[in-house]
N, C-alpha and C. Protein backbone atom coordinates (compact mmCIF):
# COMPACT_ATOMS: atom_id res chain seq x y z
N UNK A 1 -5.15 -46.59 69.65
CA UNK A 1 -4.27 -47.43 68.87
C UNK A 1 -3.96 -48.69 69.66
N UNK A 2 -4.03 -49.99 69.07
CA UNK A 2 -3.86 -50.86 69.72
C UNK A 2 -2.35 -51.45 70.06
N UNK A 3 -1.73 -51.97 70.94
CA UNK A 3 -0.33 -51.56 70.88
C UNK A 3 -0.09 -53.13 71.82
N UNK A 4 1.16 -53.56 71.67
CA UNK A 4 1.76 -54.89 72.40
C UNK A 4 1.45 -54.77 73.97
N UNK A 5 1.90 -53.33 74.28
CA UNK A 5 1.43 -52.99 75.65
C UNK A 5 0.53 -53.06 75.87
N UNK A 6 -0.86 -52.61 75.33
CA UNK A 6 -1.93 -52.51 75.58
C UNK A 6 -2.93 -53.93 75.66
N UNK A 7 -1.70 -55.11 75.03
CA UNK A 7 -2.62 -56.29 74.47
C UNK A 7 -2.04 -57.53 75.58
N UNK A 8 -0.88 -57.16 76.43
CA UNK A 8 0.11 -57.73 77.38
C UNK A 8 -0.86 -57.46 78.65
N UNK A 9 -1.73 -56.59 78.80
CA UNK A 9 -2.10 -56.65 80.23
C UNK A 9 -3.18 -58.36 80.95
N UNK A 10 -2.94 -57.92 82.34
CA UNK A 10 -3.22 -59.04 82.50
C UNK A 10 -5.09 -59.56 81.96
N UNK A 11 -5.76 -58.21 82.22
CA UNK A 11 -7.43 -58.57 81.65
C UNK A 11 -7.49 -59.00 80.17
N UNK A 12 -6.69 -58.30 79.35
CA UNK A 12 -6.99 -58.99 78.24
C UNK A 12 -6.45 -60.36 77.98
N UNK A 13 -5.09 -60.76 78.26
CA UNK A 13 -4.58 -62.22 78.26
C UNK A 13 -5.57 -62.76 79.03
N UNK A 14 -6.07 -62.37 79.82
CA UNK A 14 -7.09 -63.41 80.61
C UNK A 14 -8.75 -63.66 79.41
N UNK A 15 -9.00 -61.97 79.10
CA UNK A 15 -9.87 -62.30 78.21
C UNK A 15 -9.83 -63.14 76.88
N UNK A 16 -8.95 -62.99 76.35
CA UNK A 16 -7.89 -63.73 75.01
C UNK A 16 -8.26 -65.39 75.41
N UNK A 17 -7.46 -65.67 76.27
CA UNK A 17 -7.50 -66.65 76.71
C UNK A 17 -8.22 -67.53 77.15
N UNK A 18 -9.63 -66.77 77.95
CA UNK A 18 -10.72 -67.46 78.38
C UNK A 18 -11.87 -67.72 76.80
N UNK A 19 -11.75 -66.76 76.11
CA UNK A 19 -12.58 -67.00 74.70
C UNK A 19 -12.17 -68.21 73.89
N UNK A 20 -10.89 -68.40 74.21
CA UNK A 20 -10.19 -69.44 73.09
C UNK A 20 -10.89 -70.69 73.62
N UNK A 21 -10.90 -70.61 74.97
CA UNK A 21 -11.08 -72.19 76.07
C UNK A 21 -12.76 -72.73 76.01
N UNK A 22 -13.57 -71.23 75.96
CA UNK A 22 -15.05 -71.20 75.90
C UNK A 22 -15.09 -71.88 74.64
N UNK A 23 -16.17 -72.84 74.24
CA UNK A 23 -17.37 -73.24 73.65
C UNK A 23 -18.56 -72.86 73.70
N UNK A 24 -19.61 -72.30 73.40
CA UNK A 24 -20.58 -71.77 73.71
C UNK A 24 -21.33 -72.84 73.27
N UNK A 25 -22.34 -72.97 73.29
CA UNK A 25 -23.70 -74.14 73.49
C UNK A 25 -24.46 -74.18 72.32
N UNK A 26 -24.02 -72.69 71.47
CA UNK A 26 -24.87 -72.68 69.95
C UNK A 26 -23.49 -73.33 69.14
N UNK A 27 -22.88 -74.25 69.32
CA UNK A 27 -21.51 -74.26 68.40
C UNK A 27 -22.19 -74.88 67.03
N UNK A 28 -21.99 -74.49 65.85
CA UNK A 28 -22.34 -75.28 64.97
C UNK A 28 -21.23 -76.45 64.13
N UNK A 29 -21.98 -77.22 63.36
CA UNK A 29 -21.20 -78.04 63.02
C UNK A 29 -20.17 -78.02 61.37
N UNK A 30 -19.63 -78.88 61.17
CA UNK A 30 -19.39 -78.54 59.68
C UNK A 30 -20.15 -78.91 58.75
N UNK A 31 -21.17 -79.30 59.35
CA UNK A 31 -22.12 -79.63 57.65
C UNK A 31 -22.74 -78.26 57.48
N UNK A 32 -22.93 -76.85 59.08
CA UNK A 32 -23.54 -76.33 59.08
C UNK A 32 -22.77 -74.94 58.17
N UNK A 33 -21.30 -75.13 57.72
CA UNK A 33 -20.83 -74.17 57.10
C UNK A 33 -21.58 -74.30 55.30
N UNK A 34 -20.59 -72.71 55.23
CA UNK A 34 -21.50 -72.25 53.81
C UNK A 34 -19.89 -72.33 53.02
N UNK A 35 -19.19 -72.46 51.83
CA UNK A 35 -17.93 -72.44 51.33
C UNK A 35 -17.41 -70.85 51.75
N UNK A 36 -18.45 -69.73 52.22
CA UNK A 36 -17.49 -68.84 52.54
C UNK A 36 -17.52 -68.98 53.56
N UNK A 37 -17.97 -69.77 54.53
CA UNK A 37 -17.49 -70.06 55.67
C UNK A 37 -16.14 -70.87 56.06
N UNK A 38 -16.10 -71.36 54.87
CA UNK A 38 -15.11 -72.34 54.98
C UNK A 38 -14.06 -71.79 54.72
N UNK A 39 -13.98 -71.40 53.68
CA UNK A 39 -12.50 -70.15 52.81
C UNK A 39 -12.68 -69.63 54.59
N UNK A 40 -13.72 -68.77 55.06
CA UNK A 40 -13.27 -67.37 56.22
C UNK A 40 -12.14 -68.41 57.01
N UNK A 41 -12.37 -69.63 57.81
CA UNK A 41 -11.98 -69.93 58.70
C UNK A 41 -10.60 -70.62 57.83
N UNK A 42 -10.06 -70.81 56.58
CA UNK A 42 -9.14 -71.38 56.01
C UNK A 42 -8.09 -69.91 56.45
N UNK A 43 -9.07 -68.72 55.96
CA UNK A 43 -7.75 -67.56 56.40
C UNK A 43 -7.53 -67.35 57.70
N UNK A 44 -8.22 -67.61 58.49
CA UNK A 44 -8.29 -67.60 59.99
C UNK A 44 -7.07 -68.41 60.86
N UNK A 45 -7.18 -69.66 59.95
CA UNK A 45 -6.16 -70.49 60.31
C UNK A 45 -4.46 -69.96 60.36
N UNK A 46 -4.47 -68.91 59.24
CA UNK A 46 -3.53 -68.73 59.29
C UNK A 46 -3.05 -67.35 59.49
N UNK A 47 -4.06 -66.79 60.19
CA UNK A 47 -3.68 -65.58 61.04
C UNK A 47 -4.72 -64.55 61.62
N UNK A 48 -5.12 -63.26 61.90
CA UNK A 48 -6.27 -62.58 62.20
C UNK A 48 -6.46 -62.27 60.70
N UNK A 49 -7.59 -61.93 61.02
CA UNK A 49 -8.01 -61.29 59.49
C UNK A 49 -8.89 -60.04 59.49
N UNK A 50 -9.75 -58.92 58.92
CA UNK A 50 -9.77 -58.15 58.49
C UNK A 50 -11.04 -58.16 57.49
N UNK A 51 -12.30 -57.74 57.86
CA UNK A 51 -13.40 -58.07 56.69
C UNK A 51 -12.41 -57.60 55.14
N UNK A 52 -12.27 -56.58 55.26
CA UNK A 52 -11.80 -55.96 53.75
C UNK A 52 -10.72 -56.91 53.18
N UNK A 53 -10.02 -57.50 54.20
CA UNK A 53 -8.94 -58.55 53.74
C UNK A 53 -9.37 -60.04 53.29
N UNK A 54 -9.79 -60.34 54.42
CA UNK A 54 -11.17 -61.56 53.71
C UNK A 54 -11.52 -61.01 52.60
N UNK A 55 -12.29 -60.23 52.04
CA UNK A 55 -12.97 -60.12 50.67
C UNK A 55 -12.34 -60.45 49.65
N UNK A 56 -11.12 -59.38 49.53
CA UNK A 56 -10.39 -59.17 48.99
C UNK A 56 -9.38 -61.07 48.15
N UNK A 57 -9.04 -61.57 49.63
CA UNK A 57 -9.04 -63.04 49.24
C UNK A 57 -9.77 -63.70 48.80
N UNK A 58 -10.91 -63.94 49.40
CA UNK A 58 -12.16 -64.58 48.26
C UNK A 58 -12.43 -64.62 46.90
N UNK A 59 -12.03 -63.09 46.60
CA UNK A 59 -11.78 -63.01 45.14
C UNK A 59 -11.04 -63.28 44.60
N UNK A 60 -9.67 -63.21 45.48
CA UNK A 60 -8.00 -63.26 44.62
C UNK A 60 -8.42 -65.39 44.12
N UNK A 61 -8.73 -65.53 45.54
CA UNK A 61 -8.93 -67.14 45.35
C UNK A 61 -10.30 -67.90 44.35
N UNK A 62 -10.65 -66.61 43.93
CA UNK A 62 -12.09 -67.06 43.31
C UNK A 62 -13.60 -68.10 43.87
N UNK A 63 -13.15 -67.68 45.19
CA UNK A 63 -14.17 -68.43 45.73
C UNK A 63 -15.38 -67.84 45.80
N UNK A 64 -15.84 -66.56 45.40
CA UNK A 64 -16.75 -65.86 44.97
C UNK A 64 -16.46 -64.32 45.62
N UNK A 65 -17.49 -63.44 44.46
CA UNK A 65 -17.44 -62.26 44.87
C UNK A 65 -18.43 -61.37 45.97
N UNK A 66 -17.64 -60.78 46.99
CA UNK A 66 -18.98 -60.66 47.67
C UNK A 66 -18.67 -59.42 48.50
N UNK A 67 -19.35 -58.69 49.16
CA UNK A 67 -19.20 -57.00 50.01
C UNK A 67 -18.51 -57.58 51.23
N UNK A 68 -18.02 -56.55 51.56
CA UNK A 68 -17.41 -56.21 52.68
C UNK A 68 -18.37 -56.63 54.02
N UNK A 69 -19.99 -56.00 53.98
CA UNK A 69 -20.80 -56.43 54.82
C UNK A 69 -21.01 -57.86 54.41
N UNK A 70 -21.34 -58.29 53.46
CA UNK A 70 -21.87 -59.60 53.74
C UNK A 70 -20.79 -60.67 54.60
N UNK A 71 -19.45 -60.35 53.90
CA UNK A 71 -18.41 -61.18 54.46
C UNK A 71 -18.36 -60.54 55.81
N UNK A 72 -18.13 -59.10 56.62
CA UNK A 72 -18.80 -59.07 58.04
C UNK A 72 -19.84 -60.45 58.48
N UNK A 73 -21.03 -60.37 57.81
CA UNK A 73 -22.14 -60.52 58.33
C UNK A 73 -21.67 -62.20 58.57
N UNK A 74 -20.81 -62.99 57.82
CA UNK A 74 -20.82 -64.24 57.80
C UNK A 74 -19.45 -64.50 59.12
N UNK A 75 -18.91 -63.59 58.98
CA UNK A 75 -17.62 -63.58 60.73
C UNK A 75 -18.78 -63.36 61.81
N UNK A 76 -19.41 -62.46 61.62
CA UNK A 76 -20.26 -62.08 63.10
C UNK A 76 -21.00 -63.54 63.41
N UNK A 77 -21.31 -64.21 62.08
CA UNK A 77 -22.42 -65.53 61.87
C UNK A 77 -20.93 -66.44 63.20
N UNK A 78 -20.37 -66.82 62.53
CA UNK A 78 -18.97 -67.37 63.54
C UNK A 78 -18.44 -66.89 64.52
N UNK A 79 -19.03 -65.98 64.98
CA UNK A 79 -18.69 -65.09 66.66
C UNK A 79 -20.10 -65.67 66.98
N UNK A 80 -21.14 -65.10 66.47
CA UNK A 80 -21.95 -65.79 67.72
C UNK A 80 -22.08 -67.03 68.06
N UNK A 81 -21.40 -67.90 67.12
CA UNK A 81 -21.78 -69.31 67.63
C UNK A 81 -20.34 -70.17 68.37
N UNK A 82 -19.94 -69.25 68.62
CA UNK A 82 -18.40 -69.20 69.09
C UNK A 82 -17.12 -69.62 68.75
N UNK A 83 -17.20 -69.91 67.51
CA UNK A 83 -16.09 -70.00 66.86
C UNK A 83 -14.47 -68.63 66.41
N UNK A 84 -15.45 -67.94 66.18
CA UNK A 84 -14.38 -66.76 65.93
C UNK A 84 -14.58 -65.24 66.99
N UNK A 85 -13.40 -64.75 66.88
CA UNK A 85 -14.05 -63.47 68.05
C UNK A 85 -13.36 -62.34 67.38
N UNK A 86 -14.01 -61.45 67.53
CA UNK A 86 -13.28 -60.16 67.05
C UNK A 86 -12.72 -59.39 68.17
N UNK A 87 -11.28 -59.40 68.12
CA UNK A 87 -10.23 -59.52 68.81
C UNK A 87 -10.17 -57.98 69.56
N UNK A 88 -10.85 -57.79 70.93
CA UNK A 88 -10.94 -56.26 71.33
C UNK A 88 -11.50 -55.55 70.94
N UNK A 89 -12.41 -55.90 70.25
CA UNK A 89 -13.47 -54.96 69.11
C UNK A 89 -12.79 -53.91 68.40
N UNK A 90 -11.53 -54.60 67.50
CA UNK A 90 -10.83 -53.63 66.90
C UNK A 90 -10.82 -54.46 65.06
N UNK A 91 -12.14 -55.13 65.01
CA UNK A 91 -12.17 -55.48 63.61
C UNK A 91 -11.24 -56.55 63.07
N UNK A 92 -10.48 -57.16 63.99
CA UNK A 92 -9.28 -58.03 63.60
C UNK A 92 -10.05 -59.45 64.04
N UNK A 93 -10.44 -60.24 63.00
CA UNK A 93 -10.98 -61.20 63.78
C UNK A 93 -9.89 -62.30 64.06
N UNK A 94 -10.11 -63.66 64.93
CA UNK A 94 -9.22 -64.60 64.96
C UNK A 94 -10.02 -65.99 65.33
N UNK A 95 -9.81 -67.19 65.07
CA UNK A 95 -10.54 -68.26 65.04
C UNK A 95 -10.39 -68.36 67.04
N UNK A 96 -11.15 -69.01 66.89
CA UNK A 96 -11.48 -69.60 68.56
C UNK A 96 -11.78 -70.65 68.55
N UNK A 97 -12.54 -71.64 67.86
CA UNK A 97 -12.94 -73.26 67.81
C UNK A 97 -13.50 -73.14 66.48
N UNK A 98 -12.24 -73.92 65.37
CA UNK A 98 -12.86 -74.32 64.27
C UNK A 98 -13.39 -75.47 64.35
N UNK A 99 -14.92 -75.46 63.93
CA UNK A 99 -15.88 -76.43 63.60
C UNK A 99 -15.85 -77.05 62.44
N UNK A 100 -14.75 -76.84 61.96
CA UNK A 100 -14.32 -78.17 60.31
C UNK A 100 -13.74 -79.35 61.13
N UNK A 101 -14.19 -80.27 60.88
CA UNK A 101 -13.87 -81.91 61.08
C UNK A 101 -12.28 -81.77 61.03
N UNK A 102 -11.54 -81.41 60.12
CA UNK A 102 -10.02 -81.39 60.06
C UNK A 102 -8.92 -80.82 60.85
N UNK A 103 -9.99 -79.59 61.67
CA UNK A 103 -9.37 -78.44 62.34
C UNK A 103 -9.51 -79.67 64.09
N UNK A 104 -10.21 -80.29 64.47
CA UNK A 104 -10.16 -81.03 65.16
C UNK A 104 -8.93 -81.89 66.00
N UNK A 105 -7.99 -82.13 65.62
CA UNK A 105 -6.82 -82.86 66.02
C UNK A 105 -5.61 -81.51 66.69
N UNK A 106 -6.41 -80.32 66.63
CA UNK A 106 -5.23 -79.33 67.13
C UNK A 106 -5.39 -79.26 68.57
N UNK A 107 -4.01 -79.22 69.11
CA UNK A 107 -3.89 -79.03 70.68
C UNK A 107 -3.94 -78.13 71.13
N UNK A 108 -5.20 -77.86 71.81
CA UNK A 108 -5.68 -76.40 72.32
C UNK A 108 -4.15 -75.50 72.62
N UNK A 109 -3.28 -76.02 73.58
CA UNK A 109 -2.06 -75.40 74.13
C UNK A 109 -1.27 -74.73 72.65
N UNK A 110 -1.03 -75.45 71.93
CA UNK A 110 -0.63 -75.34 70.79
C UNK A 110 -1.47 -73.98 70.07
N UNK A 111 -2.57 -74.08 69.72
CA UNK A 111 -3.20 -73.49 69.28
C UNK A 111 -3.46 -72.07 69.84
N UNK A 112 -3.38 -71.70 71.09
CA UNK A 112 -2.86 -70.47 72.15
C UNK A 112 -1.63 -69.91 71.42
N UNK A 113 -0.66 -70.69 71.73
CA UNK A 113 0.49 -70.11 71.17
C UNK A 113 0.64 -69.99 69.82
N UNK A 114 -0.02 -70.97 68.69
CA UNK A 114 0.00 -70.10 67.41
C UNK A 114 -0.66 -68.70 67.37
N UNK A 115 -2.15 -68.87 67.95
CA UNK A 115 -3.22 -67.49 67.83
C UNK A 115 -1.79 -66.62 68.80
N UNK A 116 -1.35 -66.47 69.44
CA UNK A 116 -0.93 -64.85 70.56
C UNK A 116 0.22 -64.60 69.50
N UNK A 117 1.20 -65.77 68.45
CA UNK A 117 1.88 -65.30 67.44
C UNK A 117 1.67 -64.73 66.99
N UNK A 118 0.48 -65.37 66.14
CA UNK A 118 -0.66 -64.41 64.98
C UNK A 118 -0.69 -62.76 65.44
N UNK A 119 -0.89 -62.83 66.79
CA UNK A 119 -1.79 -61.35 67.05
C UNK A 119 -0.78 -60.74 67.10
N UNK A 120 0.51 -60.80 67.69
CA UNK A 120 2.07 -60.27 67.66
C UNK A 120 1.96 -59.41 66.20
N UNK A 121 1.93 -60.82 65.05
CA UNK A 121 2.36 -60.26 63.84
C UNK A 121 1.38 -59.49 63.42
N UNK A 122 -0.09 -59.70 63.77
CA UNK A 122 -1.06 -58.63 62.89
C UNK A 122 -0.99 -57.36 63.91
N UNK A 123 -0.33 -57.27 64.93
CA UNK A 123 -0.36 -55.74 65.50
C UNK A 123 0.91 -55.39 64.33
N UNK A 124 1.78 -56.32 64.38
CA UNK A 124 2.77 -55.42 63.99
C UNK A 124 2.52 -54.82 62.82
N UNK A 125 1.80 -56.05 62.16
CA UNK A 125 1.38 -54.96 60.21
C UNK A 125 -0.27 -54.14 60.47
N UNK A 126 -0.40 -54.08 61.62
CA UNK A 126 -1.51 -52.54 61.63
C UNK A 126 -0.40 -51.82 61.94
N UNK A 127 0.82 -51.49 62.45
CA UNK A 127 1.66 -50.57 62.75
C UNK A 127 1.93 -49.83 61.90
N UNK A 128 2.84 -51.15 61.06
CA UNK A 128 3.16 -50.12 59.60
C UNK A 128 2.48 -49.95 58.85
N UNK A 129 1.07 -50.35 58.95
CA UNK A 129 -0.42 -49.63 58.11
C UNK A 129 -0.47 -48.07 58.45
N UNK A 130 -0.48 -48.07 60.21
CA UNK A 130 -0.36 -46.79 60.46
C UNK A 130 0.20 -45.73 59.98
N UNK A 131 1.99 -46.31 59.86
CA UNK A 131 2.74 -45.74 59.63
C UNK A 131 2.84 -45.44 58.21
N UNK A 132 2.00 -46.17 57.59
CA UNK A 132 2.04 -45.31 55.94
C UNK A 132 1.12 -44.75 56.15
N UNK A 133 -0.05 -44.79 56.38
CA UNK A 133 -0.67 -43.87 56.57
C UNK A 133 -0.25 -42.41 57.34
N UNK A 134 0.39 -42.41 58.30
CA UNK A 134 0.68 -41.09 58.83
C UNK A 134 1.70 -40.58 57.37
N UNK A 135 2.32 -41.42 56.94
CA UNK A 135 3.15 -40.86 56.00
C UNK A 135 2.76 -40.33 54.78
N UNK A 136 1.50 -41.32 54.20
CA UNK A 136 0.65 -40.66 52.90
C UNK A 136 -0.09 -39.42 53.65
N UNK A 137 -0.38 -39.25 54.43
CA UNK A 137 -1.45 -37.80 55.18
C UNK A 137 -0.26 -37.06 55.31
N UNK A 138 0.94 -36.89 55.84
CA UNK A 138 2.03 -35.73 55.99
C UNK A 138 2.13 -35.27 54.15
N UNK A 139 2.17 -36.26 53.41
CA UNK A 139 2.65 -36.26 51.85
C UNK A 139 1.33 -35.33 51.48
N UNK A 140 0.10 -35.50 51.37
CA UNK A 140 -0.84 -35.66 51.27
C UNK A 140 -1.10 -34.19 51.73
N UNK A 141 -0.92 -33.76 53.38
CA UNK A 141 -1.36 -32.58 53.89
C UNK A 141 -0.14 -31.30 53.33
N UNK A 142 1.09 -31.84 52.75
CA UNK A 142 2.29 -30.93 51.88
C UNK A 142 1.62 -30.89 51.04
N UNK A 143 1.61 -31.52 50.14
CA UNK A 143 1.23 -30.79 48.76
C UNK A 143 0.02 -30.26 48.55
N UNK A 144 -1.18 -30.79 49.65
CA UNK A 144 -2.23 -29.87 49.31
C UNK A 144 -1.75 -27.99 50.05
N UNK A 145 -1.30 -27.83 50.91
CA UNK A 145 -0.49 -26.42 50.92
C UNK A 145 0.27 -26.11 49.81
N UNK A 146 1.25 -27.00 48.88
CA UNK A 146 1.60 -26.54 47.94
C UNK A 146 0.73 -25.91 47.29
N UNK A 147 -0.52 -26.60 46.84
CA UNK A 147 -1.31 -26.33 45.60
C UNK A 147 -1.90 -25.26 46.22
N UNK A 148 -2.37 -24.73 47.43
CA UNK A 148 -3.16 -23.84 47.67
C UNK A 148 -2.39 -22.45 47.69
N UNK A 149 -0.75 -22.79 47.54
CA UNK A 149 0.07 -21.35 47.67
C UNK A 149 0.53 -21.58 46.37
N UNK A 150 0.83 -22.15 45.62
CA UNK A 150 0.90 -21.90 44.47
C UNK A 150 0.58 -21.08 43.33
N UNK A 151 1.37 -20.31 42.59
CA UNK A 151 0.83 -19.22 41.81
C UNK A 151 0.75 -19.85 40.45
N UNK A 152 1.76 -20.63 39.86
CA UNK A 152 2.26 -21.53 38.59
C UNK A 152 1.76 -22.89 39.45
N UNK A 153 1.36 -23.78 38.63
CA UNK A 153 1.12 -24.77 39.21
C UNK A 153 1.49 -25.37 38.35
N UNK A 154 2.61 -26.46 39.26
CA UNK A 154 3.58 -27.42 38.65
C UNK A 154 2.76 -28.37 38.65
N UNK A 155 2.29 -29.03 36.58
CA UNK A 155 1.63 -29.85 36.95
C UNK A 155 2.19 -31.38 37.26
N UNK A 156 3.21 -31.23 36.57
CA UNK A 156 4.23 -32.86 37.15
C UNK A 156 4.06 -33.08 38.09
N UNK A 157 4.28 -32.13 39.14
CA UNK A 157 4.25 -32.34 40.37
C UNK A 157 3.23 -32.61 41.30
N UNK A 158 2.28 -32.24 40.76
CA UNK A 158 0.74 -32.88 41.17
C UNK A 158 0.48 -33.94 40.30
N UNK A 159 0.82 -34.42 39.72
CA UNK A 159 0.77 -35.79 39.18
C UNK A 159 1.41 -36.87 39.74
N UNK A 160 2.70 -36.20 39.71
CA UNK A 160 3.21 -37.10 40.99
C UNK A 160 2.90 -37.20 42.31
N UNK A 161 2.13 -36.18 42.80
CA UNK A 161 1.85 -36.35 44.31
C UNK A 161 0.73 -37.34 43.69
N UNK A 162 -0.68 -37.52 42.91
CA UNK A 162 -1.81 -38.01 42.57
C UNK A 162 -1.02 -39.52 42.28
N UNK A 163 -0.44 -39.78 41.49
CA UNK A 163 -0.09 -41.08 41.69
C UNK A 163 0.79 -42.31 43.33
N UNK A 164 1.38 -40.94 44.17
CA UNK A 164 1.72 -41.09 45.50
C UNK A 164 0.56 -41.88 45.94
N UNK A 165 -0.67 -40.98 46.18
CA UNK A 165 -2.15 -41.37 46.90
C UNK A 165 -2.16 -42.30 46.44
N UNK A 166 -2.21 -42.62 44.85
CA UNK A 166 -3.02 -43.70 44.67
C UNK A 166 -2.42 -45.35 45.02
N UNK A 167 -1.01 -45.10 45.28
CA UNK A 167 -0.43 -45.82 45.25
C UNK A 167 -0.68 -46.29 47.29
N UNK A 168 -0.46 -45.31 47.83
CA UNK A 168 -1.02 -45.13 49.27
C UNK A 168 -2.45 -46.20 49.46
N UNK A 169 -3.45 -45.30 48.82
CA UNK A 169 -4.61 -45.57 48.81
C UNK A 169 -5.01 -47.69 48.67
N UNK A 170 -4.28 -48.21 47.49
CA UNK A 170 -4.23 -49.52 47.29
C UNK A 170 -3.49 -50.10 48.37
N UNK A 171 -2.54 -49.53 49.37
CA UNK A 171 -1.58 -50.40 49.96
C UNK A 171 -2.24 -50.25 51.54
N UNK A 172 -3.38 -49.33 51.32
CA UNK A 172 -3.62 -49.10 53.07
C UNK A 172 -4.82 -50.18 53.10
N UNK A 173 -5.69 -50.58 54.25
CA UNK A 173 -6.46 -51.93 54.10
C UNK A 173 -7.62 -50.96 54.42
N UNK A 174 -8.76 -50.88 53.96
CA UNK A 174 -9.62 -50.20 54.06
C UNK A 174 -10.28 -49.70 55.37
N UNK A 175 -10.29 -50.71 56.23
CA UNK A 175 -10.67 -50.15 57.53
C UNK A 175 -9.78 -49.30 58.76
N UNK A 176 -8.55 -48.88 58.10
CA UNK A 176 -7.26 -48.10 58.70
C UNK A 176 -8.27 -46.78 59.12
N UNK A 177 -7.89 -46.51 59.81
CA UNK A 177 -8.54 -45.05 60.38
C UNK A 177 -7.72 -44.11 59.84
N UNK A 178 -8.07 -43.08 59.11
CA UNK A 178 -7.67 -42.04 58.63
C UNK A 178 -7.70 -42.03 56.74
N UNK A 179 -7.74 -43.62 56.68
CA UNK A 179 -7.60 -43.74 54.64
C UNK A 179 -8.37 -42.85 54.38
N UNK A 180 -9.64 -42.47 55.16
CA UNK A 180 -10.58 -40.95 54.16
C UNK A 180 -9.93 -39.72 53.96
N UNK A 181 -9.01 -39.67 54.57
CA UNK A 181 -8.36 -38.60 55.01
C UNK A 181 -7.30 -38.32 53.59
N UNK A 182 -6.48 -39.19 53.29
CA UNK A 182 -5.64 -40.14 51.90
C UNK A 182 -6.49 -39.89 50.69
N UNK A 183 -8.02 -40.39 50.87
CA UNK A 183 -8.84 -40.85 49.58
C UNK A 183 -9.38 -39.13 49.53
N UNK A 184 -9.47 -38.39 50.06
CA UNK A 184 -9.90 -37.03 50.16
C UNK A 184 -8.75 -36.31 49.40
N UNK A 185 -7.86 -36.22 49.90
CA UNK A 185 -6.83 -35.51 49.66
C UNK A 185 -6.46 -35.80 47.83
N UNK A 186 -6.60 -37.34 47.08
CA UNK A 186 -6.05 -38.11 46.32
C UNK A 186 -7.38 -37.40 45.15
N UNK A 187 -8.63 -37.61 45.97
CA UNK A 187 -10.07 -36.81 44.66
C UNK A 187 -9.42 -34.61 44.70
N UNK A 188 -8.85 -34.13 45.77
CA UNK A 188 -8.93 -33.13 45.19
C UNK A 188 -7.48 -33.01 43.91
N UNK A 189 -6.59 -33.74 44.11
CA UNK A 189 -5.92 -33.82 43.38
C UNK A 189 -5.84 -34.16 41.85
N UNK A 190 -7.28 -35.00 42.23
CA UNK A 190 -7.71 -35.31 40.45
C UNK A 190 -8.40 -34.60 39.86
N UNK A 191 -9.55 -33.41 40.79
CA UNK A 191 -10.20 -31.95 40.21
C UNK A 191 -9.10 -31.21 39.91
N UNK A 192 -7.71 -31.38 40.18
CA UNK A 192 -7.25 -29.89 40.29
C UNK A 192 -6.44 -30.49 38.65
N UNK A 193 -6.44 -31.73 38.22
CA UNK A 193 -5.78 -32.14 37.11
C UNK A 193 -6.63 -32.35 36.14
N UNK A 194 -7.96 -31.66 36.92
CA UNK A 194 -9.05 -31.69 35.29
C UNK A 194 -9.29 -30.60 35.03
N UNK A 195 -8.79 -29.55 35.54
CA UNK A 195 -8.97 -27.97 35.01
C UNK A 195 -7.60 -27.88 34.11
């Protein structure tokens, strides 16, 4: 689990820090972006991001529809050429040198201290990602013991746990470790409401 402590030591602020300062030699330019390149690094700007969360925006914003890998495949396209880095190899990406003409006038110093904000606040909302998650899996690991000791089976009550999940299920971000665990629990609940 990635944690403030764990992100405070001195190798990673040094690593954090030395990625932001690096340019690498393949940098590309802005004529060389694609519009989902452009949208990626527009969300970037304004905090880490999350393939499944990127997508998810692309669409809300209608800038087109597209997978989870491809939008991967177009962040990894912006890590190797050193613009973006995926932050500890924990899937959270964050800009490092935007190559849009506009992004240009920002003061590196400045720009340190917005990105270590950013990462503050996106640990903090993987926290309480966690934390619903541990909470839909406790919900989740009760009532499936209910249903398995159950002699009468209350079906309200598995309806209401089935709408719990689903409600779980939409609010957790897809790459949370354990959502299979949620999305498992949420399908036996919908066999047990089709008998």
């Amino acid at each position: 689990m990635l944690t403030t402590e764990t992100l405070t030591s001195f190798a990673d602020i040094g690593r954090f820090v030395s990625a932001i300062s690096e340019q690498g030699d393949n940098v590309i330019s802005d004529d060389d972006l694609r519009d989902v390149d452009r949208a990626l690094l527009g969300y970037l700007e304004k905090g880490p991001i999350t393939p499944a969360y990127a997508r998810k925006q692309l669409e809300k914003d209608d800038v087109g529809e597209y997978t989870r890998g491809y939008v991967q495949q177009r962040l990894s396209w912006l890590e190797e050429h050193g613009h973006v880095e995926n932050l500890l190899d924990t899937g959270l990406y964050s800009v490092v040198d935007d190559p849009r003409t506009d992004a240009d006038d920002i003061d590196p110093e400045d720009r340190i201290m917005v990105l270590e904000q950013q990462l503050e606040a996106a640990i903090a909302d993987r926290d309480e990602a966690e934390r619903k998650l541990g909470n839909a899996r406790t919900r989740a690991e009760d009532l499936a013991r209910r249903v398995e000791t159950a002699e009468d089976i209350d079906r309200d009550a598995i309806e209401d746990a089935h709408d719990y999940l689903e409600i779980a299920i939409d609010e957790l971000p897809d790459d949370v470790a354990g959502r299979m665990s949620v999305e498992d629990a949420y399908h036996t609940l919908s066999s047990v409401l089709e008998n």
